[in-house]
Protein backbone atom coordinates (compact mmCIF):
# COMPACT_ATOMS: atom_id res chain seq x y z
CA UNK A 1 -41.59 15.37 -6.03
CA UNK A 2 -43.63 16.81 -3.23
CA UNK A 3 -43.33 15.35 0.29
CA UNK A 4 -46.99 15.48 2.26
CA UNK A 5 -47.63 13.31 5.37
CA UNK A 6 -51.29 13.32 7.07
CA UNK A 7 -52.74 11.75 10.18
CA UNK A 8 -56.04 11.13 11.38
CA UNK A 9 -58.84 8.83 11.13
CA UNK A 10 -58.73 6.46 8.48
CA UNK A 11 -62.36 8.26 6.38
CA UNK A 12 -60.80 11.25 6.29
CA UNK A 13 -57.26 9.97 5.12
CA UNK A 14 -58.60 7.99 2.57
CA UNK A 15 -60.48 11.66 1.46
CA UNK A 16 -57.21 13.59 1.51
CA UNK A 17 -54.83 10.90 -0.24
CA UNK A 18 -57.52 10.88 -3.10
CA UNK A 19 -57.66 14.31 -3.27
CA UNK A 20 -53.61 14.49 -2.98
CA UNK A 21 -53.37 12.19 -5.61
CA UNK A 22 -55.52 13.61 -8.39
CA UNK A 23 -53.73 17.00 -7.69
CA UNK A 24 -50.65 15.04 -8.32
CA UNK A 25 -51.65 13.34 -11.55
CA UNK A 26 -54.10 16.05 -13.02
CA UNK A 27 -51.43 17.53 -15.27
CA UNK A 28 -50.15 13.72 -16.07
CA UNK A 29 -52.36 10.86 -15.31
CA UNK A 30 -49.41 8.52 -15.65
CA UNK A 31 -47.20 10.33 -13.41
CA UNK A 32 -45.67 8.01 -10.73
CA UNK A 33 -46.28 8.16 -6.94
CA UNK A 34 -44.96 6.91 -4.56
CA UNK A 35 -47.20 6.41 -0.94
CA UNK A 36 -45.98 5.24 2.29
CA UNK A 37 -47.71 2.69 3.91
CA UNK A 38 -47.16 1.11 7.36
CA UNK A 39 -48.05 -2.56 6.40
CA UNK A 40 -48.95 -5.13 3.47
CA UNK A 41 -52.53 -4.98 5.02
CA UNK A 42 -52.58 -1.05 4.37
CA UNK A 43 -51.18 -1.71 0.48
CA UNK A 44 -53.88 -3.83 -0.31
CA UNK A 45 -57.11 -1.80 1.22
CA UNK A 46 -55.89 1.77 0.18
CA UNK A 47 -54.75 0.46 -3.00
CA UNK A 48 -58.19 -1.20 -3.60
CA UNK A 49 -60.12 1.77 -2.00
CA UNK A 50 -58.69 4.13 -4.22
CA UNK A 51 -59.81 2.10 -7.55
CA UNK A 52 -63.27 1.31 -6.31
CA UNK A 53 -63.87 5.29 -5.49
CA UNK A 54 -62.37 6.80 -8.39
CA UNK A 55 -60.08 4.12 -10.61
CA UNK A 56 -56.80 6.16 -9.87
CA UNK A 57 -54.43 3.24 -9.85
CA UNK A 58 -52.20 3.88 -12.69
CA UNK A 59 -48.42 4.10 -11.73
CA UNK A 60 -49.29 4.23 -8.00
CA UNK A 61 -46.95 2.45 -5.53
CA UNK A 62 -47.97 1.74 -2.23
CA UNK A 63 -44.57 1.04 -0.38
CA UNK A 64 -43.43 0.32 3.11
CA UNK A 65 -40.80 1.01 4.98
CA UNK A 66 -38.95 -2.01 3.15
CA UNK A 67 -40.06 -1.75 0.01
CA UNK A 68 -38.60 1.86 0.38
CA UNK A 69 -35.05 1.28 1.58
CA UNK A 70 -35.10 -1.17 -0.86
CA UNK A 71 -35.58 0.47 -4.23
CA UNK A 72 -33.50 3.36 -2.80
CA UNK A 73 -30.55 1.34 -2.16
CA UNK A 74 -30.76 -1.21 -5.05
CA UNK A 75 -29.44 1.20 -7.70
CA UNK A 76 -26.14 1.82 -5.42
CA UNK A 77 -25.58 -2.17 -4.71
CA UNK A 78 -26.04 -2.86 -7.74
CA UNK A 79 -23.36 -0.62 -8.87
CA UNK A 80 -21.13 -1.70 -6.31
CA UNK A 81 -21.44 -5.76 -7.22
CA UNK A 82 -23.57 -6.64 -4.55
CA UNK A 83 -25.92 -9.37 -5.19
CA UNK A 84 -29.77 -8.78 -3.74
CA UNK A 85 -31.78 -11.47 -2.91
């Protein structure tokens, strides 16, 4: 899976992580990506912006930092008995 990270003004990142995503999914519109978000607040809008301009929702996570380590590590505590609250 292809790693791309963009900064700037929030118009023009909401721009390039549409166009980044169709790229991703224009082969396989169910395709899963994953985007990194710094907040809950940030989940919500660009997950909401992105259906409103062009319905790409589909097997798109929006995860923090968290929500990252998270589903990462679960697999491996899992394995190892650990129980996850």
């Amino acid at each position: 899976m292809p790693r791309q990270l963009y900064t700037g003004h929030l118009p023009a990142l909401e721009a390039q992580l549409h166009q980044s995503i169709s790229t991703l999914k224009q082969g396989d519109p169910l395709s899963e990506v994953w985007v990194l978000v710094p907040n809950q607040l940030s989940r919500l809008y660009l997950r909401r912006a992105l259906a409103r301009k062009a319905g790409i929702v589909a097997n798109l996570h929006f995860l923090t930092l968290h929500d990252l380590a998270r589903k990462l590590a679960e697999p491996l505590l899992l394995e190892e008995e650990w129980i996850i609250l």
